[in-house]
C-alpha atoms as a PDB file:
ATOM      1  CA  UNK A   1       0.000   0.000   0.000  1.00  0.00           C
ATOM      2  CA  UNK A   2       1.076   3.618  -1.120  1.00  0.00           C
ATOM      3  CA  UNK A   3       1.849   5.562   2.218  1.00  0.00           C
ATOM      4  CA  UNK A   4       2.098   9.031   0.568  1.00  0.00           C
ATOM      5  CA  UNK A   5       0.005  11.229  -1.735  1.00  0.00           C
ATOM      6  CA  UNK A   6      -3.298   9.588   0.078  1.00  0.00           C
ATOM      7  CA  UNK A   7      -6.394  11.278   1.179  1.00  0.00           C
ATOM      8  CA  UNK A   8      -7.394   9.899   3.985  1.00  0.00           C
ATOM      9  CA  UNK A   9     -10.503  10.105   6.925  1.00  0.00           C
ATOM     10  CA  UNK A  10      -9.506   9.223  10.562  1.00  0.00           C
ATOM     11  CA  UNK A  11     -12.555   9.163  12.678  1.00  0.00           C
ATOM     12  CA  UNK A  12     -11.483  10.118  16.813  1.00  0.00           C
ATOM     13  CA  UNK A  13      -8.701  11.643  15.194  1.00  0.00           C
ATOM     14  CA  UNK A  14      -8.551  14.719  17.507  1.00  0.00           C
ATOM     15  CA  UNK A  15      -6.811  12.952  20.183  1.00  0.00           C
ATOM     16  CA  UNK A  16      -4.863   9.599  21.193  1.00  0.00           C
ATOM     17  CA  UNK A  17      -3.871   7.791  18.611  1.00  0.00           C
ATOM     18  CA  UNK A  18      -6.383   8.801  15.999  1.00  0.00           C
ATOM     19  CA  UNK A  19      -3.945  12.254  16.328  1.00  0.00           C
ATOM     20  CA  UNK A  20      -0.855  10.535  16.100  1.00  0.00           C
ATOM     21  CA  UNK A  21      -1.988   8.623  12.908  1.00  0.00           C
ATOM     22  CA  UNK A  22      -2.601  12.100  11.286  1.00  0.00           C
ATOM     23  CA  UNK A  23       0.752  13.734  12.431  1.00  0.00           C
ATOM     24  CA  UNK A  24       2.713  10.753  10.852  1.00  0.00           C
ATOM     25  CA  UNK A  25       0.550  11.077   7.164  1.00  0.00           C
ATOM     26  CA  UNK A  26       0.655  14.493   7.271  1.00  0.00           C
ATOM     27  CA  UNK A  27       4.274  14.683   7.894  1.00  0.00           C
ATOM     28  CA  UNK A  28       4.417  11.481   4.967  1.00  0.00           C
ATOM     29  CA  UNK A  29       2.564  13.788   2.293  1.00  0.00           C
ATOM     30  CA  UNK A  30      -1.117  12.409   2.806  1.00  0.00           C
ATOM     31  CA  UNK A  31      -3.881  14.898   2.898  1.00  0.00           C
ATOM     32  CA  UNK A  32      -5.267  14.277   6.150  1.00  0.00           C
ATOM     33  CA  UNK A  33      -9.468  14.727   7.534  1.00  0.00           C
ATOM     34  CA  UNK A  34     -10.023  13.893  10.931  1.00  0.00           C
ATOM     35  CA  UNK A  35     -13.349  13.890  12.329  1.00  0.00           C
ATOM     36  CA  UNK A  36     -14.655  13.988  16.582  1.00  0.00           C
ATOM     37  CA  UNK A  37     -17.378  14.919  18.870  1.00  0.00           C
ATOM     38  CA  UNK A  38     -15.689  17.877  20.386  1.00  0.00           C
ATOM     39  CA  UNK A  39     -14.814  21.208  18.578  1.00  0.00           C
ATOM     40  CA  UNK A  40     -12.210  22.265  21.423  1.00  0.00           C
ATOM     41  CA  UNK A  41      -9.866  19.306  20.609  1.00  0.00           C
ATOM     42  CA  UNK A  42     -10.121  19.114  16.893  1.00  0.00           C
ATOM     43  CA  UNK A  43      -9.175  23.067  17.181  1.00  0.00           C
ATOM     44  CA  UNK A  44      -6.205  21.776  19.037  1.00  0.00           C
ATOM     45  CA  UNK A  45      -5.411  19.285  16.374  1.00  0.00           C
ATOM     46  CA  UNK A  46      -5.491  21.961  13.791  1.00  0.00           C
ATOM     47  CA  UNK A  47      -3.448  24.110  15.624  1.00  0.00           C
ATOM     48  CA  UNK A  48      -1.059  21.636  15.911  1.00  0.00           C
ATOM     49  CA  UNK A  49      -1.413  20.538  12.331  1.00  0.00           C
ATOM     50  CA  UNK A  50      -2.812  23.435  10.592  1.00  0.00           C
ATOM     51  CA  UNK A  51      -2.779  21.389   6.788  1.00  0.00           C
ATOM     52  CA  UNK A  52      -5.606  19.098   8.636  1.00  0.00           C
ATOM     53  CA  UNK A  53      -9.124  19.391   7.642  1.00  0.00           C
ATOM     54  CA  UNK A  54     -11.217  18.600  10.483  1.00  0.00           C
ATOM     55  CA  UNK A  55     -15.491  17.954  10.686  1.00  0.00           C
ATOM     56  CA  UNK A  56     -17.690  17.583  13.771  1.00  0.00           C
ATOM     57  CA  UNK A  57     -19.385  14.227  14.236  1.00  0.00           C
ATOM     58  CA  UNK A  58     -20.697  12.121  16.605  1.00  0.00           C
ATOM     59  CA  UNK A  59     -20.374   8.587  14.616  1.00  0.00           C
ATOM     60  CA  UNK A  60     -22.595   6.988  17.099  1.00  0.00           C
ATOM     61  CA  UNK A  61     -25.190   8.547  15.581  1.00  0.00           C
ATOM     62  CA  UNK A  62     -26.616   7.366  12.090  1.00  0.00           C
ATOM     63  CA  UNK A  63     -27.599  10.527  10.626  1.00  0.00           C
ATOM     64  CA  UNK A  64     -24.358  12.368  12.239  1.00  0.00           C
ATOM     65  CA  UNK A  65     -22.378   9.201   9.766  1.00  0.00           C
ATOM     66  CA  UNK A  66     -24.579   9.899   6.800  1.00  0.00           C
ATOM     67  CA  UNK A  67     -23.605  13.625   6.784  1.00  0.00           C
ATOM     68  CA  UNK A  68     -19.811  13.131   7.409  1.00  0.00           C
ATOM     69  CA  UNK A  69     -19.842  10.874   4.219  1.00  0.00           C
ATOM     70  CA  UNK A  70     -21.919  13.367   2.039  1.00  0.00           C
ATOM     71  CA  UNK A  71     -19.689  16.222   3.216  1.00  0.00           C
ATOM     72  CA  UNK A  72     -16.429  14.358   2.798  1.00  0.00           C
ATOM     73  CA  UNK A  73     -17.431  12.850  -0.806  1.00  0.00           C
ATOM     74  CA  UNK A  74     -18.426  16.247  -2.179  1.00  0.00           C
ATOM     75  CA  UNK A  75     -15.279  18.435  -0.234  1.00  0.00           C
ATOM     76  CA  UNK A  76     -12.547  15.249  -0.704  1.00  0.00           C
ATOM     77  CA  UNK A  77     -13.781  13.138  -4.261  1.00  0.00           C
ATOM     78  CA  UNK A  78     -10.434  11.958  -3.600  1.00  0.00           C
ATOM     79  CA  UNK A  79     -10.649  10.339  -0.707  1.00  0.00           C
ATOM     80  CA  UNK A  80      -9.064   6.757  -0.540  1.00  0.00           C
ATOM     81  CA  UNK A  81      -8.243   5.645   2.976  1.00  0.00           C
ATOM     82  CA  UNK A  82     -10.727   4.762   5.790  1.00  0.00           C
ATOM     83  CA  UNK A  83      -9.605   4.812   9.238  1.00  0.00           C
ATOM     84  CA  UNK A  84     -12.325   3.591  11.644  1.00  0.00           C
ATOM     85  CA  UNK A  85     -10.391   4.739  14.735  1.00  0.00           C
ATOM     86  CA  UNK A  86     -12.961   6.432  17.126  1.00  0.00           C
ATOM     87  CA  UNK A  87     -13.926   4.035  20.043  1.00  0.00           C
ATOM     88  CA  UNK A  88     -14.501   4.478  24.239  1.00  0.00           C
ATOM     89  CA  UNK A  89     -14.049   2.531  26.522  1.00  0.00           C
ATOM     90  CA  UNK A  90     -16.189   1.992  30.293  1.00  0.00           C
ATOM     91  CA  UNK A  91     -15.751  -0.070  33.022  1.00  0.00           C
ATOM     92  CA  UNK A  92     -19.147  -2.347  33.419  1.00  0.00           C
ATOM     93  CA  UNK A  93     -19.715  -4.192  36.841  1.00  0.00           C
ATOM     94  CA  UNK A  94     -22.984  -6.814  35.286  1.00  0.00           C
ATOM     95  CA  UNK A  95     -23.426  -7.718  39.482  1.00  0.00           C
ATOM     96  CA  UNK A  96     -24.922  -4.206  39.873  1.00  0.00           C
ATOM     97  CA  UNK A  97     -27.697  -4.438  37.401  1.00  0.00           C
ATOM     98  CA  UNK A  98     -28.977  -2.716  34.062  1.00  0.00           C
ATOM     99  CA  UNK A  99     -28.871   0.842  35.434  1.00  0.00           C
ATOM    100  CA  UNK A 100     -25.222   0.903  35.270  1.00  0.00           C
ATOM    101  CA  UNK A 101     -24.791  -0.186  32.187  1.00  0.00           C
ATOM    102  CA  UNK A 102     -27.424   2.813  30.700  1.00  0.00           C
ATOM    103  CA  UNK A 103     -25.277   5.972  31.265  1.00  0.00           C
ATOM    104  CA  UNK A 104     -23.097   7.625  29.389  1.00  0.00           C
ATOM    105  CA  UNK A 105     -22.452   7.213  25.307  1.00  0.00           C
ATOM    106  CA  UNK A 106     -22.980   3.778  23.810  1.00  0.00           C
ATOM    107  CA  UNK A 107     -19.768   1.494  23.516  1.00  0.00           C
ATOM    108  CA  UNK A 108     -21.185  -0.520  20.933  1.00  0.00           C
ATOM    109  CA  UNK A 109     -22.726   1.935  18.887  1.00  0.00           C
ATOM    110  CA  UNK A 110     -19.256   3.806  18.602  1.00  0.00           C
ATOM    111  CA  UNK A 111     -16.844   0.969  19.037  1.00  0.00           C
ATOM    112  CA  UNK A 112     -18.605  -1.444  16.675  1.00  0.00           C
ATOM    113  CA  UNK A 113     -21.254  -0.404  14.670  1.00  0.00           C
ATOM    114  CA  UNK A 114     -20.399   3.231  13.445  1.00  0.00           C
ATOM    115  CA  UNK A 115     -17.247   1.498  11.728  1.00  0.00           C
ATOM    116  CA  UNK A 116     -19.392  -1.138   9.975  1.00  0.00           C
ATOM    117  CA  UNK A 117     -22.368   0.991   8.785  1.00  0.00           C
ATOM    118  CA  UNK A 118     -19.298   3.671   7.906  1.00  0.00           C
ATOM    119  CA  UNK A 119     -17.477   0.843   5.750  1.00  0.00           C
ATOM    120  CA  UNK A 120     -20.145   0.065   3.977  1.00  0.00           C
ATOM    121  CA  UNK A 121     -21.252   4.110   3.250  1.00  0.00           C
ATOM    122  CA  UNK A 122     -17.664   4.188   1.895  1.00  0.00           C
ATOM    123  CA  UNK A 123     -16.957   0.481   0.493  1.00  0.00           C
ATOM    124  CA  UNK A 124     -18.779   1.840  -2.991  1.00  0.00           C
ATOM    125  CA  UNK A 125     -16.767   5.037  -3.409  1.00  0.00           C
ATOM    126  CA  UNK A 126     -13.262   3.298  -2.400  1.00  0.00           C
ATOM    127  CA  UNK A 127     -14.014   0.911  -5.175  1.00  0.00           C
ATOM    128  CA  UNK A 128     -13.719   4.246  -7.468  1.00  0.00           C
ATOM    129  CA  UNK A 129      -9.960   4.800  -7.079  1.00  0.00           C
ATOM    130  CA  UNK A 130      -7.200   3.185  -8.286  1.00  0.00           C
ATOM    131  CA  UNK A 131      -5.535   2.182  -4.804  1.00  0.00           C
ATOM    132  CA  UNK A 132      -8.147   1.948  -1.272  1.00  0.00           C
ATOM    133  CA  UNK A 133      -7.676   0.875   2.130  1.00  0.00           C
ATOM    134  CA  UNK A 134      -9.587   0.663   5.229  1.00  0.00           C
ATOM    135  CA  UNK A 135      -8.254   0.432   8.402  1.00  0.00           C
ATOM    136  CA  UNK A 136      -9.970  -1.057  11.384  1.00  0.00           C
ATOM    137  CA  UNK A 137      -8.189  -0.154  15.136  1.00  0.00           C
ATOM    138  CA  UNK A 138      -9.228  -3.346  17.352  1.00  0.00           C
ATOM    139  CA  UNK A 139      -6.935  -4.453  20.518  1.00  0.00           C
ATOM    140  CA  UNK A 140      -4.897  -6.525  22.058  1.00  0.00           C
ATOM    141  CA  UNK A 141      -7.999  -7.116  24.433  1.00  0.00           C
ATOM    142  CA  UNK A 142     -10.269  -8.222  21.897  1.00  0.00           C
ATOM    143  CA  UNK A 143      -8.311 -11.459  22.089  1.00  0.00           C
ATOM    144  CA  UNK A 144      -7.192 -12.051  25.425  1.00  0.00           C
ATOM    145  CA  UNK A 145     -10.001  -9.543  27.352  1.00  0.00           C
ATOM    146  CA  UNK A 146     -10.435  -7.794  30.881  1.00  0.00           C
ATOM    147  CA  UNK A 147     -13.316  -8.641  32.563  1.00  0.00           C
ATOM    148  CA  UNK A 148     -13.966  -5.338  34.150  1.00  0.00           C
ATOM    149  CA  UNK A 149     -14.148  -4.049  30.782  1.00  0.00           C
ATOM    150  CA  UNK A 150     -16.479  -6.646  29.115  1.00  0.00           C
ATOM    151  CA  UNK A 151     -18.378  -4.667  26.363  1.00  0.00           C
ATOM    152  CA  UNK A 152     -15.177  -3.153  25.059  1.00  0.00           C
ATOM    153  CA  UNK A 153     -13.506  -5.974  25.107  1.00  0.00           C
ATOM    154  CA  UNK A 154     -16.068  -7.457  22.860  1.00  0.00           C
ATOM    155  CA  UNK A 155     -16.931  -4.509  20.801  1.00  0.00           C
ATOM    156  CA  UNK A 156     -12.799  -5.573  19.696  1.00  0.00           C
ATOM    157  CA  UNK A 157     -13.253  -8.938  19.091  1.00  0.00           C
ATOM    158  CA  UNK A 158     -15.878  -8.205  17.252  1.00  0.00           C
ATOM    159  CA  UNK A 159     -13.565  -5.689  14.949  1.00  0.00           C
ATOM    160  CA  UNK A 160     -11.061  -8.550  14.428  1.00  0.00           C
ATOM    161  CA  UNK A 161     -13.732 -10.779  13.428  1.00  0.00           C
ATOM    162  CA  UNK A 162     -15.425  -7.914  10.584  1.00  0.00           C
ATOM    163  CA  UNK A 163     -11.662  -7.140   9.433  1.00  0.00           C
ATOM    164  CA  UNK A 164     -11.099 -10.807   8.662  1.00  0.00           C
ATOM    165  CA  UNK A 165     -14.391 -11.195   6.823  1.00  0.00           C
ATOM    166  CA  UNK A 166     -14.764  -7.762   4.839  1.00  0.00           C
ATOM    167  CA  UNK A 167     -10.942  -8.625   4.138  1.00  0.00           C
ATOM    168  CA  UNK A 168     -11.936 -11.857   2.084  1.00  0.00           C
ATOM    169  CA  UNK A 169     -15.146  -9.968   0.498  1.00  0.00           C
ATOM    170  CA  UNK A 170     -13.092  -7.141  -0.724  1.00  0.00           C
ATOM    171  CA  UNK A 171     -10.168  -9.606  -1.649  1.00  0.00           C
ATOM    172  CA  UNK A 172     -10.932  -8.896  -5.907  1.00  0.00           C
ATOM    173  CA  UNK A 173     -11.423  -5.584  -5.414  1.00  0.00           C
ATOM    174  CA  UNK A 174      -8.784  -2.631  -5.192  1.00  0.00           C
ATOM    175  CA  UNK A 175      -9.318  -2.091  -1.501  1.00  0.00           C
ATOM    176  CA  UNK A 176      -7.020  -3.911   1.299  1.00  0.00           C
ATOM    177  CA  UNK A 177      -8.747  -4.164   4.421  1.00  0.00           C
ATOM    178  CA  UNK A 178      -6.031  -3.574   7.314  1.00  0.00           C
ATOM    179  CA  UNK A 179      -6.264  -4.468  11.345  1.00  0.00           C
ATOM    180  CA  UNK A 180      -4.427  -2.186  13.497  1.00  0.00           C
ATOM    181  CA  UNK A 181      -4.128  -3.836  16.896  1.00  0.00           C
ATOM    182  CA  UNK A 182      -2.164  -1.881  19.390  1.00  0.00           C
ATOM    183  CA  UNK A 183      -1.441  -3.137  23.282  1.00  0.00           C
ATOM    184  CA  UNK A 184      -1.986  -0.408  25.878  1.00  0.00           C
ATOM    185  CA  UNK A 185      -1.571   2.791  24.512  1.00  0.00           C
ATOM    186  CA  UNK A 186      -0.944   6.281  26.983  1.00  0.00           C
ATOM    187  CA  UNK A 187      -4.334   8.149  25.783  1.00  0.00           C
ATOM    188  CA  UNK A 188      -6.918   9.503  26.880  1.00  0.00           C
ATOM    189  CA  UNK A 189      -9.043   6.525  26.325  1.00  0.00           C
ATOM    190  CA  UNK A 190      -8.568   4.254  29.253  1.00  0.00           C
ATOM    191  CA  UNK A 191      -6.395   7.128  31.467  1.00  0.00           C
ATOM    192  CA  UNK A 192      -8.886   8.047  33.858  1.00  0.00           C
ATOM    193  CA  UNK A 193      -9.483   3.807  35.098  1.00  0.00           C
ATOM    194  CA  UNK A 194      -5.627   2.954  35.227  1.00  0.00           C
ATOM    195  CA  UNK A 195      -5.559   6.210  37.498  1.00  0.00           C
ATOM    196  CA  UNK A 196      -8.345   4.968  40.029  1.00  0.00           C
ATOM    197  CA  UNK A 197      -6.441   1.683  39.864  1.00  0.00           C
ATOM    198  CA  UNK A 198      -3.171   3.566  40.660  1.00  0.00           C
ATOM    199  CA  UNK A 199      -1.584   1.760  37.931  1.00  0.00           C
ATOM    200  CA  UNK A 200       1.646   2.725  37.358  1.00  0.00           C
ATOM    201  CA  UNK A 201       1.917   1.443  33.928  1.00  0.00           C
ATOM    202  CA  UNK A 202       0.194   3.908  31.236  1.00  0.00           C
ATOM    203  CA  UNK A 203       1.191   2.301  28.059  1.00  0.00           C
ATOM    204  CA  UNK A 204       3.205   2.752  24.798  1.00  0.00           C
ATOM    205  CA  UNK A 205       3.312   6.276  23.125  1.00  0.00           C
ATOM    206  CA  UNK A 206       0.877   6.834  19.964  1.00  0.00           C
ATOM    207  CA  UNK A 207       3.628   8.020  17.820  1.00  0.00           C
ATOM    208  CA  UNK A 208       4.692   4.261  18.612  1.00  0.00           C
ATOM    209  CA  UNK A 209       1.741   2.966  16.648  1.00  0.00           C
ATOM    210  CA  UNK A 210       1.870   5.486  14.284  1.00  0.00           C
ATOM    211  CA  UNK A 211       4.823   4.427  13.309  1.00  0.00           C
ATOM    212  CA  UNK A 212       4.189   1.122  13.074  1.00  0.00           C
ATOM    213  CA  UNK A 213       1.103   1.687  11.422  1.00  0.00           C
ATOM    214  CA  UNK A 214       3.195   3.366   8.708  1.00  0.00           C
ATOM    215  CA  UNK A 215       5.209   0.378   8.362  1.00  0.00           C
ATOM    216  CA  UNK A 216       2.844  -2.375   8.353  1.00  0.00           C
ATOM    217  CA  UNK A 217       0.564  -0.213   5.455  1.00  0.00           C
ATOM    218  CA  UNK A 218       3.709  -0.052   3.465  1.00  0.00           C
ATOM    219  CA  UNK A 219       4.473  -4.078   3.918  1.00  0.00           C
ATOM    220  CA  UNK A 220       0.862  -4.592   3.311  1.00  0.00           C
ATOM    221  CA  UNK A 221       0.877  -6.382   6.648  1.00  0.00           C
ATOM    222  CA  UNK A 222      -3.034  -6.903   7.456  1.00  0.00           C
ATOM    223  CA  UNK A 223      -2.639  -7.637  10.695  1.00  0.00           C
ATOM    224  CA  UNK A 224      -0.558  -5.264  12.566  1.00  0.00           C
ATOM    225  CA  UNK A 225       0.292  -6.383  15.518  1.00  0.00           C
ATOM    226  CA  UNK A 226       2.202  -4.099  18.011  1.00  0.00           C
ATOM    227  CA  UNK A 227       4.080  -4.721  21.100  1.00  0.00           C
ATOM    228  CA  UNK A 228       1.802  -6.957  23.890  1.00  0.00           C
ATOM    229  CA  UNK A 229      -0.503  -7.237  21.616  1.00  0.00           C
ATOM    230  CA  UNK A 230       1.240  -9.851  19.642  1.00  0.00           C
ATOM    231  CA  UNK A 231       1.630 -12.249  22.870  1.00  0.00           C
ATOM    232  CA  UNK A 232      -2.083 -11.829  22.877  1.00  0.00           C
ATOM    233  CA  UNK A 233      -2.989 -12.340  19.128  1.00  0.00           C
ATOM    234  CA  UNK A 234      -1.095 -15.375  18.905  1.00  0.00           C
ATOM    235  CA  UNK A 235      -1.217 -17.596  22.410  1.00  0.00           C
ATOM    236  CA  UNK A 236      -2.401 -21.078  22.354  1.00  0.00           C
ATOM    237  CA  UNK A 237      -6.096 -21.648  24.234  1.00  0.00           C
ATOM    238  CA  UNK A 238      -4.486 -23.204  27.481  1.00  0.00           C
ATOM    239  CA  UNK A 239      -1.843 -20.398  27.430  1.00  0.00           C
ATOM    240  CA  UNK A 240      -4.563 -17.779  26.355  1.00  0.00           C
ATOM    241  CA  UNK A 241      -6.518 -19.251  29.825  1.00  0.00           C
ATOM    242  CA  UNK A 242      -3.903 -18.519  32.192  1.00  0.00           C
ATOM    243  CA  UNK A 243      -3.090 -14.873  31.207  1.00  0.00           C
ATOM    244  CA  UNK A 244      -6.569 -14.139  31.341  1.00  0.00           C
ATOM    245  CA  UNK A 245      -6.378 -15.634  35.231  1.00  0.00           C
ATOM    246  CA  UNK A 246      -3.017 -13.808  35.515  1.00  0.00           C
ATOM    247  CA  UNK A 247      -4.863 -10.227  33.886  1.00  0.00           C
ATOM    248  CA  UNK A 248      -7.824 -10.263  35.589  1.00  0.00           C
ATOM    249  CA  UNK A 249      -7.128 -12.019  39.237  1.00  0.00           C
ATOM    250  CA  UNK A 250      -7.994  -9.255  41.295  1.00  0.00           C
ATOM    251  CA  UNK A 251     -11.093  -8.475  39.728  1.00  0.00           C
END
């Protein structure tokens, strides 16, 4: 896959590693659009990178989608790289009951099914230009999971699993369908529960995966597998068993 002269759409691309992903195509020659729920950051983004076009959006929200990919197909005809990037994450105790679970934005909604109904808004236009990609950012944890995080956890697994299949489906076309599956990364994302833990450990950079994002693209490497997160993608069942005792023994 071509890594420069791209035009490409990173959805939670204002911060984490959505940002970092931008910074490294920018900086590589790509023309970059980033899209997020909050104004304030993506005016930081563009202040940091003032080449980047940037677009309000809540993707959990279908007609919120439908407008981003009207507005990007008429500003960017160009456009040739999906990055479904935008996901939260919530800690979920099931023991307490279905009020806890109701608060707050929708994991699956954003996690899982804005980057499939997005995919498939953008599947018939990618098919338009001579060289397409989408990229899908799952986790580490959608293999080996933390329990206190269950609906994240499988909103991931559930990436992996719609990578692998739109992969095959789009196989004779001119798209290449990419997995981007980072270990803990130092964002925003999951900041505020390693803090309440008091755990000490925040995680890898984003430039890190932005990096090796770069890389992998370039290699055509469909699986991109960074740091812890290969450990995870590739233990047996028996050894996948006992570091899920070992990662989630004090829950």
């Amino acid at each position: 896959m071509k890594t420069s002269h791209n035009t490409i759409l990173i959805t939670g691309g204002a911060t984490g590693i959505g940002l970092a992903l931008a910074g490294i195509f920018i900086h590589g020659g790509n023309d970059v659009i980033i899209c997020g729920r909050r104004q304030e950051k993506l005016f930081e983004a563009q202040s940091r990178f003032p080449e980047i076009h940037t677009r309000v959006c809540d993707v959990s929200d279908y007609s919120n989608r439908q407008a981003l990919f009207e507005w990007v197909i008429g500003r960017f005809p160009g456009l040739n790289i999906l990055v479904n990037n935008a996901a939260i994450q919530k800690q979920m105790d099931f023991t307490k009951g279905v009020e806890q679970q109701l608060p707050g934005e929708n994991e699956i909604a954003i996690n899982f099914i804005a980057p499939v109904e997005l995919s498939a808004l953008f599947i018939p236009h990618l098919m338009k230009q001579e060289e397409a990609a989408i990229v899908n950012v799952s986790s580490g944890l959608g293999f080996v999971p933390l329990s206190r995080m269950p609906v994240y956890c499988a909103t991931k697994a559930a990436m992996h699993s719609f990578s692998w299949s739109l992969r095959h489906q789009l196989s004779k076309t001119n798209i290449k369908v990419f997995e981007l599956i980072p270990p803990t990364v130092d964002t925003e994302l999951g900041r505020g529960a390693r803090e309440k833990r008091k755990q000490e450990y925040r995680g890898i950079p984003p430039i890190d995966v932005a990096e090796a994002t770069l890389a992998g693209l370039a290699k055509d490497e469909f699986e991109i597998t960074i740091g812890q997160s290969q450990g995870l993608r590739t233990h047996t069942v028996q050894e996948a068993e006992e570091l899920f005792q070992r990662m989630n023994g004090n829950w």
